[in-house]
PDB file of N, CA and C in Angstrom:
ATOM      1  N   UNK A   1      29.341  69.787 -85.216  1.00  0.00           N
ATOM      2  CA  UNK A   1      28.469  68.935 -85.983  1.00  0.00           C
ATOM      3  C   UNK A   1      27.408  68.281 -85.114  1.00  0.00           C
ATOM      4  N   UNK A   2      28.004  67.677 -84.008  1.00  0.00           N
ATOM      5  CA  UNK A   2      26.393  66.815 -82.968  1.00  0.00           C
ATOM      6  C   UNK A   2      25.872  68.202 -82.465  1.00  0.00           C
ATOM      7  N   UNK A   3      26.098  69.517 -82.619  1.00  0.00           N
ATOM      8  CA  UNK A   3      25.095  70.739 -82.061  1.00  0.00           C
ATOM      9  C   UNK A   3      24.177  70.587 -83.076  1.00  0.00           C
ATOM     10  N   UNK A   4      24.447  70.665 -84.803  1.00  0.00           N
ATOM     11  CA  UNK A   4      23.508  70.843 -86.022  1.00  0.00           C
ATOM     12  C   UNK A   4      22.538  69.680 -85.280  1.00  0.00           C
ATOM     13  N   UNK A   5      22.807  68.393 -85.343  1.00  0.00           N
ATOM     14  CA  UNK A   5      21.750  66.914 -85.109  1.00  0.00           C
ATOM     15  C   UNK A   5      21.274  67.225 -84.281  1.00  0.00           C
ATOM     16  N   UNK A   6      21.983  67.520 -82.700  1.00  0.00           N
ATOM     17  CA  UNK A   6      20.940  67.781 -81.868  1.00  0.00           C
ATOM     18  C   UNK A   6      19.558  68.853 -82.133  1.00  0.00           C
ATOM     19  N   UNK A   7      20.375  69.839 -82.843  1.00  0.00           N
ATOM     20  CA  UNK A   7      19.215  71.229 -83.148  1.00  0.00           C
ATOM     21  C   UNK A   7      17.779  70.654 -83.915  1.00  0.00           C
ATOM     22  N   UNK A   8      18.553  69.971 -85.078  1.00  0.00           N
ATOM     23  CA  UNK A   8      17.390  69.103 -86.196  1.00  0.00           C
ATOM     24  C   UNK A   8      16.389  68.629 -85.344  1.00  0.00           C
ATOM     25  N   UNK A   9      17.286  67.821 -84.613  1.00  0.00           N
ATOM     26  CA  UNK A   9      16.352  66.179 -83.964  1.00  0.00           C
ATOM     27  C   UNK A   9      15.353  66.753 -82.824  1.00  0.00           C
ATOM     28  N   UNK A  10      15.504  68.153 -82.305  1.00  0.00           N
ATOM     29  CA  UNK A  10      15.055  68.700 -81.040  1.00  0.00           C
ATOM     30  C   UNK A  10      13.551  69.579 -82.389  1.00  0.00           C
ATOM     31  N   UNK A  11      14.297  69.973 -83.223  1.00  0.00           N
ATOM     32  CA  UNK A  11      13.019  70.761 -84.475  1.00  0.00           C
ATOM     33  C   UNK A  11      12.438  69.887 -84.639  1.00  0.00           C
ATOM     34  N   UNK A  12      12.766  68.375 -84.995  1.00  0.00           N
ATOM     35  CA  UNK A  12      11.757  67.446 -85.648  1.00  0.00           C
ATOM     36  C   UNK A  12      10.791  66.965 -84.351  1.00  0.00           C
ATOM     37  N   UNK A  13      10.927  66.918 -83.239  1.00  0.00           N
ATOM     38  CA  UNK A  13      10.416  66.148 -82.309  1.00  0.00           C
ATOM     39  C   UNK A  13       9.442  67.642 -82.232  1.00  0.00           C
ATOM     40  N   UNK A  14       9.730  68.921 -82.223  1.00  0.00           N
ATOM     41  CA  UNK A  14       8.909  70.033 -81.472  1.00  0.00           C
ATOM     42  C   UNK A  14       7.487  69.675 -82.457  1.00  0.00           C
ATOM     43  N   UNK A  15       8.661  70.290 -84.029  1.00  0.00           N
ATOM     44  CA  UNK A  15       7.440  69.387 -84.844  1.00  0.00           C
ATOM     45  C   UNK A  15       6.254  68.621 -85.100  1.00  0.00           C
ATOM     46  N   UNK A  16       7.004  67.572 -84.802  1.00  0.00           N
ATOM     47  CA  UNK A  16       5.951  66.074 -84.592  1.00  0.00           C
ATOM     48  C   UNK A  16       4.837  66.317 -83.290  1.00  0.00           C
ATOM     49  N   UNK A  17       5.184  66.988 -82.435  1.00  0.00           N
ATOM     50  CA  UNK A  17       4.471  67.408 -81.396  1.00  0.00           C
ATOM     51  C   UNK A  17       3.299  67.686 -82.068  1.00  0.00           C
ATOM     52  N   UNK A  18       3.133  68.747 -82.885  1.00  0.00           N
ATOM     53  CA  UNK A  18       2.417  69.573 -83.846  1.00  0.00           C
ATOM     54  C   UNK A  18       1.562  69.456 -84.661  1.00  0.00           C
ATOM     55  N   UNK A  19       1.676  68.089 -85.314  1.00  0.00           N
ATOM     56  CA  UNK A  19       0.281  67.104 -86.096  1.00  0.00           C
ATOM     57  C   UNK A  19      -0.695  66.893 -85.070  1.00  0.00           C
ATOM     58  N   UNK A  20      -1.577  66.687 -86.032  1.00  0.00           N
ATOM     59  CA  UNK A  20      -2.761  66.696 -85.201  1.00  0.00           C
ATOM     60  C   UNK A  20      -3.365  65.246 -85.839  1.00  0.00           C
ATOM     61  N   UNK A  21      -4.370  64.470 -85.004  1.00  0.00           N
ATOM     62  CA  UNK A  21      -5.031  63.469 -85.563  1.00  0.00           C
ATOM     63  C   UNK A  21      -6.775  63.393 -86.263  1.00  0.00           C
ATOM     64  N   UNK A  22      -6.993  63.035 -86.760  1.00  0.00           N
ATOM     65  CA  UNK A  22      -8.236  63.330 -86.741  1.00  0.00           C
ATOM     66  C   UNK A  22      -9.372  62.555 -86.085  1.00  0.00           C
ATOM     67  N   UNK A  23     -10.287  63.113 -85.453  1.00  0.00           N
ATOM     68  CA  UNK A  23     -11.270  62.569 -84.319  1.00  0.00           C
ATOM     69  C   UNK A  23     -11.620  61.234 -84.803  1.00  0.00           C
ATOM     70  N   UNK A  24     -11.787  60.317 -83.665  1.00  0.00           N
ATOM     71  CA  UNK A  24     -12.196  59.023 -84.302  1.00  0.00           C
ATOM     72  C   UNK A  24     -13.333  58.813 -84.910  1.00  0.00           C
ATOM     73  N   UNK A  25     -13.646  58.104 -85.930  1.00  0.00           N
ATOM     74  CA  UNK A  25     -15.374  57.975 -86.609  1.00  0.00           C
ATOM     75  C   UNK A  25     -16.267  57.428 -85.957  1.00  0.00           C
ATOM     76  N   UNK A  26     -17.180  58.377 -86.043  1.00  0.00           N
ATOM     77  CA  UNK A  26     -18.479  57.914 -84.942  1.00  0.00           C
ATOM     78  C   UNK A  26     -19.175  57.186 -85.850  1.00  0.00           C
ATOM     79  N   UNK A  27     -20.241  56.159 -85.542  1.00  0.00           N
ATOM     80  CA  UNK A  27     -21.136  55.582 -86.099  1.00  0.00           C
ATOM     81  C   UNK A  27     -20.757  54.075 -86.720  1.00  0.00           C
ATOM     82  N   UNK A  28     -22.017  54.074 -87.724  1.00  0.00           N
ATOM     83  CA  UNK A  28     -21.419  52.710 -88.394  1.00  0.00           C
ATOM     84  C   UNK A  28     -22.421  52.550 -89.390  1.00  0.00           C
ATOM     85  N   UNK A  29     -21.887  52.115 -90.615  1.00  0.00           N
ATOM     86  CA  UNK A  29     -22.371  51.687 -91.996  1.00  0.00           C
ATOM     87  C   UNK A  29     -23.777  50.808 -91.548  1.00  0.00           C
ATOM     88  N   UNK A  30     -23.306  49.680 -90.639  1.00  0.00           N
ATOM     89  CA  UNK A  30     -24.169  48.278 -90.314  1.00  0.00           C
ATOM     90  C   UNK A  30     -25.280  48.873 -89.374  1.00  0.00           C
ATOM     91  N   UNK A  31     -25.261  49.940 -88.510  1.00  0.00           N
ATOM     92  CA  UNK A  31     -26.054  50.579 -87.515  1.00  0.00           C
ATOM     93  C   UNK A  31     -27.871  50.003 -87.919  1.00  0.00           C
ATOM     94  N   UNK A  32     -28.152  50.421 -88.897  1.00  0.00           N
ATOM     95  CA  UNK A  32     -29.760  49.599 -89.670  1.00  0.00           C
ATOM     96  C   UNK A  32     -30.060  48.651 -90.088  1.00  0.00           C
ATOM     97  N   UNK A  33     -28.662  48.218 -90.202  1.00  0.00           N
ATOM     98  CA  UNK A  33     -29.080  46.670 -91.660  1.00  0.00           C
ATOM     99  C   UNK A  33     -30.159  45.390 -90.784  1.00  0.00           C
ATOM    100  N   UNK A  34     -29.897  45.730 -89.913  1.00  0.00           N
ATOM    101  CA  UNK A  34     -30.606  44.631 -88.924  1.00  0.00           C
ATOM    102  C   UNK A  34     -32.566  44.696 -89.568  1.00  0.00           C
ATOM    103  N   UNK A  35     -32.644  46.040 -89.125  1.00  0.00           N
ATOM    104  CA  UNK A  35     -34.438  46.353 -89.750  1.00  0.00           C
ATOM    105  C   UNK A  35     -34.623  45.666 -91.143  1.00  0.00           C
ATOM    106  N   UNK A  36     -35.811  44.980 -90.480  1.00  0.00           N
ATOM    107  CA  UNK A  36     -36.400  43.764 -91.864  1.00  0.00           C
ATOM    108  C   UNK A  36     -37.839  44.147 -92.263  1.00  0.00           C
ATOM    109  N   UNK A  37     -38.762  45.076 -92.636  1.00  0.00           N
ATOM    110  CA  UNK A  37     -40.023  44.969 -92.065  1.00  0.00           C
ATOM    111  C   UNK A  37     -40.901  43.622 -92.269  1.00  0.00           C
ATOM    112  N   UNK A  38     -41.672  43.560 -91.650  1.00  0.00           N
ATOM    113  CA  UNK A  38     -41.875  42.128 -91.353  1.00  0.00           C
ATOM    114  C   UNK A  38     -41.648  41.110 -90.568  1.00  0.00           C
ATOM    115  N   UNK A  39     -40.545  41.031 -90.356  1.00  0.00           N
ATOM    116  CA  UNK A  39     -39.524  40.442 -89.068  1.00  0.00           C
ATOM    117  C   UNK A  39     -38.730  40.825 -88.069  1.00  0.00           C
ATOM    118  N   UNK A  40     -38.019  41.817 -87.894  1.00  0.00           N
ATOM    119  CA  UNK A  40     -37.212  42.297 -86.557  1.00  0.00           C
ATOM    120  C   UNK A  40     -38.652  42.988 -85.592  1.00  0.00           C
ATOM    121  N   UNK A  41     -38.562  42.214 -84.591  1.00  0.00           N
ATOM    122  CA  UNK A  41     -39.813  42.565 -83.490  1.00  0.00           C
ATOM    123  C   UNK A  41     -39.161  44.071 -82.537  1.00  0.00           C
ATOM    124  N   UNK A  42     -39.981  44.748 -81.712  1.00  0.00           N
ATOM    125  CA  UNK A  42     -39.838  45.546 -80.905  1.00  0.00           C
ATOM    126  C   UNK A  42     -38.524  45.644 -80.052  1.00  0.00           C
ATOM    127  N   UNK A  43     -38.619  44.221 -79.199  1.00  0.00           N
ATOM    128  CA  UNK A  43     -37.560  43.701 -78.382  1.00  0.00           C
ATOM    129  C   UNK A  43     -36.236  43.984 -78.796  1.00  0.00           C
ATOM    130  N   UNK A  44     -36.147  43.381 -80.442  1.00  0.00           N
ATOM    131  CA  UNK A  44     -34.848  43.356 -81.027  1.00  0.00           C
ATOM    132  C   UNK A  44     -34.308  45.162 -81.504  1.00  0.00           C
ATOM    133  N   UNK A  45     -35.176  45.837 -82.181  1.00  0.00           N
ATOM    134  CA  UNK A  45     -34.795  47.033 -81.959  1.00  0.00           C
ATOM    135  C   UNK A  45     -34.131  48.195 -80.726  1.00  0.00           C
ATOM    136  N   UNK A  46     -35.263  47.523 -79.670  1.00  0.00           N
ATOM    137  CA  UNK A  46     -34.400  48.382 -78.666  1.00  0.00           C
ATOM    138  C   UNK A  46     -33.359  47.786 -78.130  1.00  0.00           C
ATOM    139  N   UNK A  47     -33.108  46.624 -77.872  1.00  0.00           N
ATOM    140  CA  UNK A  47     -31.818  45.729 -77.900  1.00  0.00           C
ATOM    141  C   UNK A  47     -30.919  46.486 -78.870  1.00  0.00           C
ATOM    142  N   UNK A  48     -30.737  46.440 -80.234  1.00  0.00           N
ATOM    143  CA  UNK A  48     -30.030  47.061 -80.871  1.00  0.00           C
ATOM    144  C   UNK A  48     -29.252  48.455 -80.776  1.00  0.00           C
ATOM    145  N   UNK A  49     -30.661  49.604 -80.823  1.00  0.00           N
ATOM    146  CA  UNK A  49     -30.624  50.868 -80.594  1.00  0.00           C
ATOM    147  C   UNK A  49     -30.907  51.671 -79.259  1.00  0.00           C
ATOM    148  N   UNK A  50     -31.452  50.842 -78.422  1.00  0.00           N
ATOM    149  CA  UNK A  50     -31.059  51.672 -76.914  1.00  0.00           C
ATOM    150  C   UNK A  50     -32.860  51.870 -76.486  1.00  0.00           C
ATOM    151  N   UNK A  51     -32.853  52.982 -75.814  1.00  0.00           N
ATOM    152  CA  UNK A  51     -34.622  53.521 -75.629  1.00  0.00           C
ATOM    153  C   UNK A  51     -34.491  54.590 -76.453  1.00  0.00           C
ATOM    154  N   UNK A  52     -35.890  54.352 -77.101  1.00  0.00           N
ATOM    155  CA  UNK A  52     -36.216  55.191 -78.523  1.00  0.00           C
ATOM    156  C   UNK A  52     -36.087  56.572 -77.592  1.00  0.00           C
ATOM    157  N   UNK A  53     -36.165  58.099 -78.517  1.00  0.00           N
ATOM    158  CA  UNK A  53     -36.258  59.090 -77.987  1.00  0.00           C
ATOM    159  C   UNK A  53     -37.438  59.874 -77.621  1.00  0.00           C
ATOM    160  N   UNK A  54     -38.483  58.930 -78.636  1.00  0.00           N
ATOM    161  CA  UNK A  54     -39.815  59.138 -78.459  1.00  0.00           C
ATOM    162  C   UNK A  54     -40.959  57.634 -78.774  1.00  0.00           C
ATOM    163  N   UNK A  55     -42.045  57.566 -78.031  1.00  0.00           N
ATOM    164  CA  UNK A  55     -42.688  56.462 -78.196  1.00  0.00           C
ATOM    165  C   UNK A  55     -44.043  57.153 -78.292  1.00  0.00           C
ATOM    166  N   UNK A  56     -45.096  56.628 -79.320  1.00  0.00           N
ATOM    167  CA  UNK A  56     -46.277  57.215 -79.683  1.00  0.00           C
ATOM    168  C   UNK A  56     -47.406  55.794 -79.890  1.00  0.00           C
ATOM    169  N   UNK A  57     -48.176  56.557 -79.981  1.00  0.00           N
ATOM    170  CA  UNK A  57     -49.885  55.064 -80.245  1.00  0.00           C
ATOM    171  C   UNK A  57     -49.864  53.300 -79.174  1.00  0.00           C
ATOM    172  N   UNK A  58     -49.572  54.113 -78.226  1.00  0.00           N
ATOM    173  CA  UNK A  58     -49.390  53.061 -77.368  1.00  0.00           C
ATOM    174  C   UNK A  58     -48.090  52.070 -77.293  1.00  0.00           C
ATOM    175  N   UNK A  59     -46.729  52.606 -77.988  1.00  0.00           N
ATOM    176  CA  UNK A  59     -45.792  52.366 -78.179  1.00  0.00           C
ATOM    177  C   UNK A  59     -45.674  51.551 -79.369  1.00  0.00           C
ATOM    178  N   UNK A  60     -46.471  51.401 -80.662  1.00  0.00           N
ATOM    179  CA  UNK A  60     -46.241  51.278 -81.462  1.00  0.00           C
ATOM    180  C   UNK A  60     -45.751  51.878 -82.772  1.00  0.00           C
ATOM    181  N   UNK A  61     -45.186  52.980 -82.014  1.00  0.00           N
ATOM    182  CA  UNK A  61     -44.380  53.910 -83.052  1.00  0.00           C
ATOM    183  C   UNK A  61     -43.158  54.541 -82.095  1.00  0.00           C
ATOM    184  N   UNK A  62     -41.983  54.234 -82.777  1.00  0.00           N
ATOM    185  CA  UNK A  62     -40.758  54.624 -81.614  1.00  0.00           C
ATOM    186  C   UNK A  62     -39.953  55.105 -83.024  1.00  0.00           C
ATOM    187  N   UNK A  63     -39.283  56.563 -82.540  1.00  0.00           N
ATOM    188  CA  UNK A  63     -38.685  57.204 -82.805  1.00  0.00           C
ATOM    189  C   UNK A  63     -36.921  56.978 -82.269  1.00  0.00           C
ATOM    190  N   UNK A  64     -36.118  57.685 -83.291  1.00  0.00           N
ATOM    191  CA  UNK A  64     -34.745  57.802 -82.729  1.00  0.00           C
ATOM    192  C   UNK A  64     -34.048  58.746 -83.661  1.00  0.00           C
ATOM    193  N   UNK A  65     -33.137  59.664 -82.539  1.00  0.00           N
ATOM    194  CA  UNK A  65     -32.392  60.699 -83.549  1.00  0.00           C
ATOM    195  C   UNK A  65     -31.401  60.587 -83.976  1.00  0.00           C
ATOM    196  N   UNK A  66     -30.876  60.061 -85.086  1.00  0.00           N
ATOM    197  CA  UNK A  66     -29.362  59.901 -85.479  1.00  0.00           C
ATOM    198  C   UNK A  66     -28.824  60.805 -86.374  1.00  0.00           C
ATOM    199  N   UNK A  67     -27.508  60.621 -85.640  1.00  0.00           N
ATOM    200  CA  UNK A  67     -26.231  61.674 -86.802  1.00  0.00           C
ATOM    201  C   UNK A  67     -26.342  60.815 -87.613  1.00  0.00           C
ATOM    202  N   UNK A  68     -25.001  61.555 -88.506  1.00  0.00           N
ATOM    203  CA  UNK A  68     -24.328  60.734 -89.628  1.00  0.00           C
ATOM    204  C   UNK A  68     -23.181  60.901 -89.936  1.00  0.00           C
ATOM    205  N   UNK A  69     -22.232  60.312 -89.674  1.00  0.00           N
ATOM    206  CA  UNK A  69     -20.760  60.092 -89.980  1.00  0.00           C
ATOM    207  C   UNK A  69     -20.412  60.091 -91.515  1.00  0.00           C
ATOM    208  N   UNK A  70     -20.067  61.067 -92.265  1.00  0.00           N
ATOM    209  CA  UNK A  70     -19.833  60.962 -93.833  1.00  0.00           C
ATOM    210  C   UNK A  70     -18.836  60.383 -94.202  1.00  0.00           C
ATOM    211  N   UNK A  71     -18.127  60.091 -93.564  1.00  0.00           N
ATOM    212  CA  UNK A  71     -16.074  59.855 -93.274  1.00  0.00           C
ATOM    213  C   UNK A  71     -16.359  58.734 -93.729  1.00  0.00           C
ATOM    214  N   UNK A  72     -17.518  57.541 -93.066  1.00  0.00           N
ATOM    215  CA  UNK A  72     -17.436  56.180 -93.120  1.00  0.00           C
ATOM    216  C   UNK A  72     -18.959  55.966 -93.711  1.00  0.00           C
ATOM    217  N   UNK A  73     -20.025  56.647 -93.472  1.00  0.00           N
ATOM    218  CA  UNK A  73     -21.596  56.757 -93.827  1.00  0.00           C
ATOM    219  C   UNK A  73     -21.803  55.955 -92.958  1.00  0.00           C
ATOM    220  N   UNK A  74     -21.407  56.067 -91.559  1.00  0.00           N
ATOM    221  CA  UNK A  74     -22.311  55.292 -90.915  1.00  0.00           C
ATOM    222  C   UNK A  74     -23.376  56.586 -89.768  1.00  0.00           C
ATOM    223  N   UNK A  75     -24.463  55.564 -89.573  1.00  0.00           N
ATOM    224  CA  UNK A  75     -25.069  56.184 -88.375  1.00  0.00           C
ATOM    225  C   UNK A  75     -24.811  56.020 -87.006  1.00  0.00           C
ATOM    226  N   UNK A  76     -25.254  56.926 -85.738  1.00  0.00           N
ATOM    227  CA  UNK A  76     -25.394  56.834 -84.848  1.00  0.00           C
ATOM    228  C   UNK A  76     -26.246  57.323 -84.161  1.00  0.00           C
ATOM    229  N   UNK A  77     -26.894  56.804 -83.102  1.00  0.00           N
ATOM    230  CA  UNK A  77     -27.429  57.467 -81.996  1.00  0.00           C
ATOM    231  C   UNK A  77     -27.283  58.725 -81.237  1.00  0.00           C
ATOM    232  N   UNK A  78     -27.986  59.629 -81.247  1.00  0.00           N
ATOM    233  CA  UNK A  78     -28.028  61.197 -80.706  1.00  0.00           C
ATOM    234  C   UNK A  78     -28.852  60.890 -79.616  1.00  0.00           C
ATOM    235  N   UNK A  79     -28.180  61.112 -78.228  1.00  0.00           N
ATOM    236  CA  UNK A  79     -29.122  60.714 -77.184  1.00  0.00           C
ATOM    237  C   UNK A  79     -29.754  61.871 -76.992  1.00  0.00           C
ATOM    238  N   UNK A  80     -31.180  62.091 -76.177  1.00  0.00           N
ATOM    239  CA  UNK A  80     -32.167  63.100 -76.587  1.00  0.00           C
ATOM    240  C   UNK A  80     -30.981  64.558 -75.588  1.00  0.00           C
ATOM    241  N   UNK A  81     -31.940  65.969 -76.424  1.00  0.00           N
ATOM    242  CA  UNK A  81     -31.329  67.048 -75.895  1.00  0.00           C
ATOM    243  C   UNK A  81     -32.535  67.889 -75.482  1.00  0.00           C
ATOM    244  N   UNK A  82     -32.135  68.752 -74.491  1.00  0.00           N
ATOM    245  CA  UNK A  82     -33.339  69.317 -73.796  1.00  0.00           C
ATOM    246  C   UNK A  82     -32.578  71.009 -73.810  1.00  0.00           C
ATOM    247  N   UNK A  83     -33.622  71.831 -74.265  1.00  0.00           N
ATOM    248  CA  UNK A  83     -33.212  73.260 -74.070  1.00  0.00           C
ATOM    249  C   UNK A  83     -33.364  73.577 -72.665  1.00  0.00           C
ATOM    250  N   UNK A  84     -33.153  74.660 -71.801  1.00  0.00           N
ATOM    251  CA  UNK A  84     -33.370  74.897 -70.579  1.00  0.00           C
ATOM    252  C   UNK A  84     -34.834  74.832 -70.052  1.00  0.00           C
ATOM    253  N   UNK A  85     -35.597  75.387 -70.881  1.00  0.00           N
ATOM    254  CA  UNK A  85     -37.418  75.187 -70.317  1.00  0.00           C
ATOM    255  C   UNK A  85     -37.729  74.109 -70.485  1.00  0.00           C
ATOM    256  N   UNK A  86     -36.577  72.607 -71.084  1.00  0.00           N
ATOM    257  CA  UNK A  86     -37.023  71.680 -71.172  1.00  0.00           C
ATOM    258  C   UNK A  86     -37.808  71.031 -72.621  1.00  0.00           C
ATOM    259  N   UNK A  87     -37.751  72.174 -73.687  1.00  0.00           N
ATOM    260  CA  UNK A  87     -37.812  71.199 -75.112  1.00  0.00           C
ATOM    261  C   UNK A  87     -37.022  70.700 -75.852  1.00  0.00           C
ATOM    262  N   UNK A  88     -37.589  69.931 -76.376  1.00  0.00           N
ATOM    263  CA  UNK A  88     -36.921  69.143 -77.293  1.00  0.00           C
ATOM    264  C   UNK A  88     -35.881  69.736 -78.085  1.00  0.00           C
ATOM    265  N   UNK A  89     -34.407  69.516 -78.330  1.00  0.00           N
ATOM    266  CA  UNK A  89     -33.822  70.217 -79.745  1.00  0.00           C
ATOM    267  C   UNK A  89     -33.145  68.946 -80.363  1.00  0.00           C
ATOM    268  N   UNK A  90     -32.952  69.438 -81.504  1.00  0.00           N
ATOM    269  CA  UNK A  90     -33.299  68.439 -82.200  1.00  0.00           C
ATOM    270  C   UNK A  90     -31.284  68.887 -83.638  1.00  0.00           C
ATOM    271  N   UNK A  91     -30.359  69.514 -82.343  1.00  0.00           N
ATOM    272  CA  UNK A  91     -29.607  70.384 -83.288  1.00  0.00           C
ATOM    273  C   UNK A  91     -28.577  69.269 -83.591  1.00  0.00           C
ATOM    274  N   UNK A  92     -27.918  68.575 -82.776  1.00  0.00           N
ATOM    275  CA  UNK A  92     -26.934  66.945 -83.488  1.00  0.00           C
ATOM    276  C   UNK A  92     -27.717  66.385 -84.137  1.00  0.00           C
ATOM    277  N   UNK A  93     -28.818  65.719 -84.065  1.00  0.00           N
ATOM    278  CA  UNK A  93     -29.378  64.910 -85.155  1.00  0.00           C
ATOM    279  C   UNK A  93     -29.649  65.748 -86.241  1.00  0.00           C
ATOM    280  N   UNK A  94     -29.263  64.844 -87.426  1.00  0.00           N
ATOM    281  CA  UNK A  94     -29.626  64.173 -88.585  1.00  0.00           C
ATOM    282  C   UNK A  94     -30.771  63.914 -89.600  1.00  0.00           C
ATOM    283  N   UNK A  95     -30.869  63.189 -88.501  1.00  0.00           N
ATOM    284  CA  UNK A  95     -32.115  62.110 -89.269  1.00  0.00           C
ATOM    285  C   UNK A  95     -32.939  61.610 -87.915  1.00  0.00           C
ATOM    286  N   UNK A  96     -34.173  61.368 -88.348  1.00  0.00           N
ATOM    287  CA  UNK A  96     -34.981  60.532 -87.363  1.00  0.00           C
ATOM    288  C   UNK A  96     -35.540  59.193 -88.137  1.00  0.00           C
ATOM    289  N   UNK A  97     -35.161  58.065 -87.551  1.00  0.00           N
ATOM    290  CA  UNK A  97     -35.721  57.012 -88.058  1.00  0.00           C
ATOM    291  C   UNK A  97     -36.207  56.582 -87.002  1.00  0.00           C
ATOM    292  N   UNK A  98     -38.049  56.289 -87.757  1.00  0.00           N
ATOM    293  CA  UNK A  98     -39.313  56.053 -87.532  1.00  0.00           C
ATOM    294  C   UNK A  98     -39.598  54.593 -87.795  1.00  0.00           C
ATOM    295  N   UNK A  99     -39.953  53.661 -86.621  1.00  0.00           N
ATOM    296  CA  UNK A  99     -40.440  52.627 -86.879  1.00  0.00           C
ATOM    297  C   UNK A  99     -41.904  52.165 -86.419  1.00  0.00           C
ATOM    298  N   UNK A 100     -42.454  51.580 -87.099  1.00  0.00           N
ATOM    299  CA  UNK A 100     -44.166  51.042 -87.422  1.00  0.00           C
ATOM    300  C   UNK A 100     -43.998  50.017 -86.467  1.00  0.00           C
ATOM    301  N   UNK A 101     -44.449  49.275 -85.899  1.00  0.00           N
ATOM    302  CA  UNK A 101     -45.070  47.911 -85.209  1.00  0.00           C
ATOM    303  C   UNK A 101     -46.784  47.794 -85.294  1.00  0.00           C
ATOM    304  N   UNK A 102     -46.524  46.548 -85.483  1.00  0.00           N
ATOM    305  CA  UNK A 102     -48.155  46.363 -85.733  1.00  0.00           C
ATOM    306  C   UNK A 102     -48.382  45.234 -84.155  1.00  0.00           C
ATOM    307  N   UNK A 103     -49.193  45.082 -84.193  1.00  0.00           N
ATOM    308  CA  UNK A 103     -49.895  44.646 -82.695  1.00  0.00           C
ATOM    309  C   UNK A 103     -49.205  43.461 -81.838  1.00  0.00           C
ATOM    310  N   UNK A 104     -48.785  42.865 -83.057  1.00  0.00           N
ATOM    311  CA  UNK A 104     -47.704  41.807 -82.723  1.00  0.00           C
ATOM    312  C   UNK A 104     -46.156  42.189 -82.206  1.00  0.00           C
ATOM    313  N   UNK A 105     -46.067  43.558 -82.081  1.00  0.00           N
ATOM    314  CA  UNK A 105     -44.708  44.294 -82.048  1.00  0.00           C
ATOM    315  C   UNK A 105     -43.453  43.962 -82.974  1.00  0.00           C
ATOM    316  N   UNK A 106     -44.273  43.491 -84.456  1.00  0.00           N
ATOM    317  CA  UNK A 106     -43.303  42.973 -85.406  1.00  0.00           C
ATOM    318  C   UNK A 106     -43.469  44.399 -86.360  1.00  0.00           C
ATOM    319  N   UNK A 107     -42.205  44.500 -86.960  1.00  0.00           N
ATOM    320  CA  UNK A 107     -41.874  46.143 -87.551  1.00  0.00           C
ATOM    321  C   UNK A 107     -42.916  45.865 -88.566  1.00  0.00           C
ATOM    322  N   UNK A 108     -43.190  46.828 -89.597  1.00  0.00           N
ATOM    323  CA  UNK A 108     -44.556  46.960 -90.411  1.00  0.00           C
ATOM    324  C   UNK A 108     -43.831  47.798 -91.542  1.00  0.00           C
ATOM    325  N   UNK A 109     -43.094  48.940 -90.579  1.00  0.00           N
ATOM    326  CA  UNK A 109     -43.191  49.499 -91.730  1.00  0.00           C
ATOM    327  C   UNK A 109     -41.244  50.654 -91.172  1.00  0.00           C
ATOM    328  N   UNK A 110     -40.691  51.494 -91.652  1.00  0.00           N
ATOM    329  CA  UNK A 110     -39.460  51.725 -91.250  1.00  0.00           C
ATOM    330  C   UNK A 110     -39.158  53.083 -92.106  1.00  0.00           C
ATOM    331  N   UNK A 111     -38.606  54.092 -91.413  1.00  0.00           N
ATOM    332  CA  UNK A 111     -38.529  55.107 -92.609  1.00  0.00           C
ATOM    333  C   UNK A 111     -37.047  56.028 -92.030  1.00  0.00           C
ATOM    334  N   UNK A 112     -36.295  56.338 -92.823  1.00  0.00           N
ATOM    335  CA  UNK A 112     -35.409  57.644 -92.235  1.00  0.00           C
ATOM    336  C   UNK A 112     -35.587  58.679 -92.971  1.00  0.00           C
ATOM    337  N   UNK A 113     -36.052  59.815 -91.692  1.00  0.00           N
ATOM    338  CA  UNK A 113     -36.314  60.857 -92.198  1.00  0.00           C
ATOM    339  C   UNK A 113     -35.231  62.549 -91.931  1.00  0.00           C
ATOM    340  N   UNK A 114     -35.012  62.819 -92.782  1.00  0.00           N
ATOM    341  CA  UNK A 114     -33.378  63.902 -92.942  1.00  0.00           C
ATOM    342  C   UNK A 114     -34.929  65.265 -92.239  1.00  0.00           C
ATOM    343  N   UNK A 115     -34.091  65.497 -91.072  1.00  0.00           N
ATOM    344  CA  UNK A 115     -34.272  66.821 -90.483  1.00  0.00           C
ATOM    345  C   UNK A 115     -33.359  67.845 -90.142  1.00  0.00           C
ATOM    346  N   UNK A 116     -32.344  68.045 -90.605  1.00  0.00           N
ATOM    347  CA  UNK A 116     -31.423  68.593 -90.596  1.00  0.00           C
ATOM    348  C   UNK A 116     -30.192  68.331 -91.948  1.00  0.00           C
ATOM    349  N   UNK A 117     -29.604  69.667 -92.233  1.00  0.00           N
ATOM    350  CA  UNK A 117     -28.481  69.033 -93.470  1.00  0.00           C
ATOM    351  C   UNK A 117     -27.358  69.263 -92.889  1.00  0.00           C
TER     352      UNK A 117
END
């Protein structure tokens, strides 16, 4: 009889070995809520989100590539990717959200744009 338990208890443990977990969730629901247009300045964005992946019109237009976590709907940051000759790819991101600053480096204007499904 303790051969059967041992046999079980040695199957259940090989078992349990055997589940698997699922990867932790990247991102976050709250990742944007901060963008106000009108009010969240330059400073506070990259504070938030890191260095944009691209900066244009004298740095009043900054770019960033984010995934998207469906598990939870949150976003995240895709830090930039470079093919071997050195362009841009653009294959983890998502989405690119585009922000406006007007001269004052106060946001203007804010957009996410789906480049990938």
């Amino acid at each position: 009889m303790n051969a059967k338990k041992l046999l079980l208890l040695a199957l259940a443990l090989t078992l349990a070995g055997c589940t698997t977990t699922p990867p932790p969730l990247k991102g976050s629901p709250d990742l944007l809520r901060f963008l106000a247009d009108g009010k969240t300045t330059q400073p506070e964005a990259i504070i938030a989100l890191g260095q944009p992946s691209g900066r244009f019109e004298s740095e009043k237009i900054l770019t960033y590539r984010l995934g998207f976590e469906p598990r939870n709907g949150g976003y995240y940051i895709v830090e930039r990717e470079t093919t071997a000759n050195g362009w841009p790819t653009w294959t983890a991101a998502k989405f690119s959200l585009v922000l406006v600053f007007d001269d004052h480096d106060v946001l203007r204007h804010h957009a996410l744009v789906k480049v990938n499904e």
